[in-house]
Structure formats: structure tokens, C-alpha cells
Protein backbone atom coordinates (compact mmCIF):
# COMPACT_ATOMS: atom_id res chain seq x y z
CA UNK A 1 64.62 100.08 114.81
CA UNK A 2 67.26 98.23 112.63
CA UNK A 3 70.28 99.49 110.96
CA UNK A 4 70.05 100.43 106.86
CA UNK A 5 71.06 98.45 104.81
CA UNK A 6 73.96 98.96 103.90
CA UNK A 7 75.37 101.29 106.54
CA UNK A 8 77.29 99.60 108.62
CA UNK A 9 80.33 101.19 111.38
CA UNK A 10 82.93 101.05 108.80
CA UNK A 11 81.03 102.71 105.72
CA UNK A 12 80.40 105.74 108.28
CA UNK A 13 84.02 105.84 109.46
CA UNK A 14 85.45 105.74 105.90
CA UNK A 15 83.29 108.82 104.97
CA UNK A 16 83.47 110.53 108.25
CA UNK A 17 87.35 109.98 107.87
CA UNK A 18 87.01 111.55 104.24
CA UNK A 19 84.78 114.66 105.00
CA UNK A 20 87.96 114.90 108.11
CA UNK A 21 90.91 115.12 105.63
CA UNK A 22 89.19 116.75 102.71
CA UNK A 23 87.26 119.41 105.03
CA UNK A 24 89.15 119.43 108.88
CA UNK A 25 87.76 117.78 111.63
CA UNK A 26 85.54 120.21 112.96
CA UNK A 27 83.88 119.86 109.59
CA UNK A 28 83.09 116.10 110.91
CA UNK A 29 79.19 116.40 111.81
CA UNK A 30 76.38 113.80 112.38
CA UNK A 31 74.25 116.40 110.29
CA UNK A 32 77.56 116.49 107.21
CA UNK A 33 77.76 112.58 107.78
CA UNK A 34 74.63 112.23 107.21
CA UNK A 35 74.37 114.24 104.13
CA UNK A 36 77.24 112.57 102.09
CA UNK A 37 75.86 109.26 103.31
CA UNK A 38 72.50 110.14 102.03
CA UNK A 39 71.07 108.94 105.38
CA UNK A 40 68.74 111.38 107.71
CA UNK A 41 70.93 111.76 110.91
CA UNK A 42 69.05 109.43 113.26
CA UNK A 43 70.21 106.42 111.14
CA UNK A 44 73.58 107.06 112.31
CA UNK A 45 72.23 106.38 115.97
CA UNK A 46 72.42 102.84 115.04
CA UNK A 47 76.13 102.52 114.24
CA UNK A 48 77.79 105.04 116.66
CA UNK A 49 77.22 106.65 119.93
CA UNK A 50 76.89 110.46 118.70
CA UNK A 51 79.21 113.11 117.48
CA UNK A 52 81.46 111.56 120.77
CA UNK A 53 81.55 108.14 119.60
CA UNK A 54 82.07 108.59 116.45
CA UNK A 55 85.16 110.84 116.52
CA UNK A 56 86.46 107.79 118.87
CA UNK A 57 85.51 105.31 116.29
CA UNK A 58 87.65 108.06 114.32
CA UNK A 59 90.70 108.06 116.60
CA UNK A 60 91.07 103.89 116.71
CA UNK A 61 90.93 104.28 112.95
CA UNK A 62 93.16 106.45 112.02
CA UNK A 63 95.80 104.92 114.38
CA UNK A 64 94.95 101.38 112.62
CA UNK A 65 95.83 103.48 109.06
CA UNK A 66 99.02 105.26 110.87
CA UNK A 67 100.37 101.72 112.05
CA UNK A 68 99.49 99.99 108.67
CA UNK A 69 101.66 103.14 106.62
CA UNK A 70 104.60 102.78 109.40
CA UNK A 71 104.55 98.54 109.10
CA UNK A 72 104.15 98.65 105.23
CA UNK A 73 107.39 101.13 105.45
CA UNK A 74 109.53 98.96 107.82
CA UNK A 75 109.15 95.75 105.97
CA UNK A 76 113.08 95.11 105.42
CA UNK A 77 114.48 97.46 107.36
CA UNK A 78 115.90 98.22 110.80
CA UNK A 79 118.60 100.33 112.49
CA UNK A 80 118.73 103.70 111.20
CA UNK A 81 117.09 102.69 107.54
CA UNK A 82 113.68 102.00 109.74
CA UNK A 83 114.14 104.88 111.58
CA UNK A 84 114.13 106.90 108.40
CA UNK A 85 111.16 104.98 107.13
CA UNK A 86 109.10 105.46 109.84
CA UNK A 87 109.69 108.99 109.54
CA UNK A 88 108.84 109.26 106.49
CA UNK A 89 105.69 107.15 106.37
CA UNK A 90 104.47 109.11 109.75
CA UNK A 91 104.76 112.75 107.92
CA UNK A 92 103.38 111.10 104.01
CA UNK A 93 100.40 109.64 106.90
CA UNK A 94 99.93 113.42 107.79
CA UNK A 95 99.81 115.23 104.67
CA UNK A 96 97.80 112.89 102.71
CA UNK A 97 95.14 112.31 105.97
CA UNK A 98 95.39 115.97 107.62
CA UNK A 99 91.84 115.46 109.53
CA UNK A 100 92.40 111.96 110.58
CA UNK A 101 96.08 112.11 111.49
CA UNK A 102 94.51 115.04 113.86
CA UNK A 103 92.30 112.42 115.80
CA UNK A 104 95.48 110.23 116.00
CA UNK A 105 97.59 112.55 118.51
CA UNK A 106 95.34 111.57 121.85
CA UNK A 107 91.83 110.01 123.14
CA UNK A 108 88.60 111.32 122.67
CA UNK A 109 88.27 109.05 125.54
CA UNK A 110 90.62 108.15 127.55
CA UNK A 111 88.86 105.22 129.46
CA UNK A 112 88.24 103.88 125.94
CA UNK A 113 90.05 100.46 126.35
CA UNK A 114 90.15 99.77 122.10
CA UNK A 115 91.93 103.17 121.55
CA UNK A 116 94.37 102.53 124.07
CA UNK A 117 95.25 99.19 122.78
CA UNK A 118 95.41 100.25 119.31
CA UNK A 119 97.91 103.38 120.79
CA UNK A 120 99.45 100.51 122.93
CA UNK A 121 99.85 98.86 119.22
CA UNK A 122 102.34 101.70 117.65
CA UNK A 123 104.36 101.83 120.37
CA UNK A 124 105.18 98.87 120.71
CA UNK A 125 106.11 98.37 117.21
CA UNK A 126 108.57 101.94 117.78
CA UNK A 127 109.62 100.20 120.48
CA UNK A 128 110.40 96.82 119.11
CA UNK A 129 112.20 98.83 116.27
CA UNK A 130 114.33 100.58 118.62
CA UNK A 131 115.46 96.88 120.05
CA UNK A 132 118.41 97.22 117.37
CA UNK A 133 119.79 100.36 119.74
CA UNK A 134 120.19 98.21 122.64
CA UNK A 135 117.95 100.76 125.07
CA UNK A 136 116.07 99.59 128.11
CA UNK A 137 112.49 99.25 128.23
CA UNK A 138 112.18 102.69 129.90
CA UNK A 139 114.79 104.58 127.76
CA UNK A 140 112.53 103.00 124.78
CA UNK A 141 109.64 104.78 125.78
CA UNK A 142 111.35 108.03 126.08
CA UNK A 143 112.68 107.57 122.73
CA UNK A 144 109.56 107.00 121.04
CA UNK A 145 107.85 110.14 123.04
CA UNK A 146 110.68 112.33 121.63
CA UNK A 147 110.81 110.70 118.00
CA UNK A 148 106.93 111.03 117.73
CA UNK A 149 107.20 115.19 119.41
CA UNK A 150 109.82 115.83 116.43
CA UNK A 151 107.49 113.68 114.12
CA UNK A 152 104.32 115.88 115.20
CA UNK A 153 106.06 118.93 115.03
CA UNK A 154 106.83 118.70 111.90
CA UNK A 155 104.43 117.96 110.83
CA UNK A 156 102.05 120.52 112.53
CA UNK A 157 104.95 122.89 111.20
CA UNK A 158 104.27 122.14 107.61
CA UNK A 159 100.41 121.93 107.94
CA UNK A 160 100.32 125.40 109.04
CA UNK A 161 102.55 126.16 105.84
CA UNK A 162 105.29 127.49 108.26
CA UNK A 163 107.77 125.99 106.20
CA UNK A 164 107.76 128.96 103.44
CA UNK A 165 112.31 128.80 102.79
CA UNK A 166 113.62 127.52 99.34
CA UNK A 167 115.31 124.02 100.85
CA UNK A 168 113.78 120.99 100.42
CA UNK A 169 111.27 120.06 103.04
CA UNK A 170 111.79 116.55 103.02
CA UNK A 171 115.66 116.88 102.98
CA UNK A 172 115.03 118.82 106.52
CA UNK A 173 113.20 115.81 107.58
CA UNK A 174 116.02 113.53 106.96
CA UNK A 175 118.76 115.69 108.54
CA UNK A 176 116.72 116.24 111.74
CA UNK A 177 115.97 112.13 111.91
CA UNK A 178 119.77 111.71 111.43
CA UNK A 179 120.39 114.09 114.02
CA UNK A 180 117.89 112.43 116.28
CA UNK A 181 119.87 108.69 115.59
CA UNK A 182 123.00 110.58 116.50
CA UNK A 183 121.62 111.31 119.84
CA UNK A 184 119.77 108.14 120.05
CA UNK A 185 122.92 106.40 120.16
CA UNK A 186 124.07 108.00 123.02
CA UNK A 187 121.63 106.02 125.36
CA UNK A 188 123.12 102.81 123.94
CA UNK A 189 123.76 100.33 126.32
């Protein structure tokens, strides 16, 4: 049996990754795939290894799109500037792609060698950003596990609409990544 024409792995990402952020992940179904692809199910067979593989194929994605946003931010910054900017990019990533940014946070597989190179990918890019703070390799990687925690729950935070007080949402954001430098600093070496 050969593939549609037409369909092809990144056509069924693209709309799987739109039913995701217009609908919520769980929405993501060969079956709904299939239906906005106008495609019976079975086609889908051809490009990705069921429901499974596809929200994998989902996961490498959306961390491709998250890395892309965080690079496009940095360009011309560093120190405390790119720390901002990635902050910013990684929470404009999450509201704009709610079901995708979901899929970013671990791995559907965790054997999966292209997921954990494309994870491998971000971090090393926090890290090298972090290379202006004079840390360690292993302070590094604490620092981007805490900077992407406060990232994540914020954003899960304002997601869930828990962040119902008059001030400025995005005003928080930058007072709690300035806060976050301030400590940073303290591992300086």
C-alpha cells in the first residue's frame, strides 16, 4: 500500500499540532486526524506508528517550534536581557500553542533517541546562555531545571486562569525572572 498523495509526516503533524492547540491534546485522535485531513484513518498508518507515534512525532515537534521561538528571541542578547527573552518567548510559546507546548514538558517515549536529542537541543542552548554567569557545567543544569519549573509554572498557572488579580500578568513574569537572576548570581563563580 503506498502513502496518498499528498500526505506526507509533516502535513499530519501540522494538523495534528492544530486540532492540539485549538481543541487540547486529548482531542488529538487518529479518527479527528483523519477527519480534518479528509483521509479514512488507515492512511495515516503509512506516515506514523498509531495514536503512540504520532503524539511522539508531536513531542519532537513542538520542542523544534519551542527552540525556534527561544533562538528567534535571543538573537542579540545575553546576560540578563536573554534571560528575559527567553522567558518571555517560552510563556508567548505556551499561550499561543496550549496543546503542543503540553507534549513539550516530557517523552511519550523515553527510549526515543530523536526526542531526546531535540530536548538535548534546548538545553544546551539555556545552557550556553547561562555561559555569561560563569556557572559550572553542573550548576548550569540546575539552573535551567529551576528556570524551566518557574517557566512551566507559570505558565500552567495562567492556563488554568489562576491568575484572576488586577496586576499585569506579564509584569509578574518579569519581576519573578529578575528575582530568579538575583539568585542566579549567587552561584557565580
Amino acid at each position: 500500500m503506498s502513502p496518498r498523495k499528498g500526505l506526507d509526516l509533516t502535513t499530519i503533524v501540522e494538523a495534528a499540532a492544530a486540532i492540539a492547540d485549538e481543541q487540547g491534546i486529548q482531542e488529538v485522535t487518529l479518527a479527528s486526524l483523519a477527519q480534518k485531513l479528509g483521509v479514512r484513518s488507515p492512511s495515516l498508518y503509512n506516515h506514523v506508528n498509531g495514536l503512540k507515534g504520532l503524539r511522539n512525532q508531536l513531542a519532537i515537534y513542538g520542542l523544534g517550534k519551542l527552540t525556534d521561538v527561544i533562538n528567534g528571541a535571543l538573537e542579540g542578547k545575553k546576560g540578563d536581557e536573554a534571560i528575559h527573552a527567553i522567558a518571555a518567548a517560552y510563556i508567548a510559546f505556551a499561550r499561543k500553542h496550549p496543546g503542543l507546548y503540553e507534549l513539550t514538558l516530557r517523552s511519550p517515549d523515553a527510549d526515543d533517541a530523536v526526542y531526546a536529542a531535540s530536548a538535548q537541543v534546548l538545553v544546551e542552548l539555556l545552557v550556553d546562555r547561562l555561559s555569561f554567569y560563569k556557572l559550572d557545567r553542573d550548576t548550569s543544569i540546575h539552573i535551567v531545571r529551576g528556570f524551566r519549573s518557574i517557566l512551566h509554572g507559570f505558565a500552567a498557572i495562567e492556563q488554568k486562569g489562576g491568575f484572576g488579580m488586577p496586576q499585569a500578568v506579564d509584569e509578574s513574569l518579569k519581576m519573578i525572572i529578575q528575582t530568579y537572576i538575583h539568585g542566579l548570581r549567587m552561584h557565580e563563580q
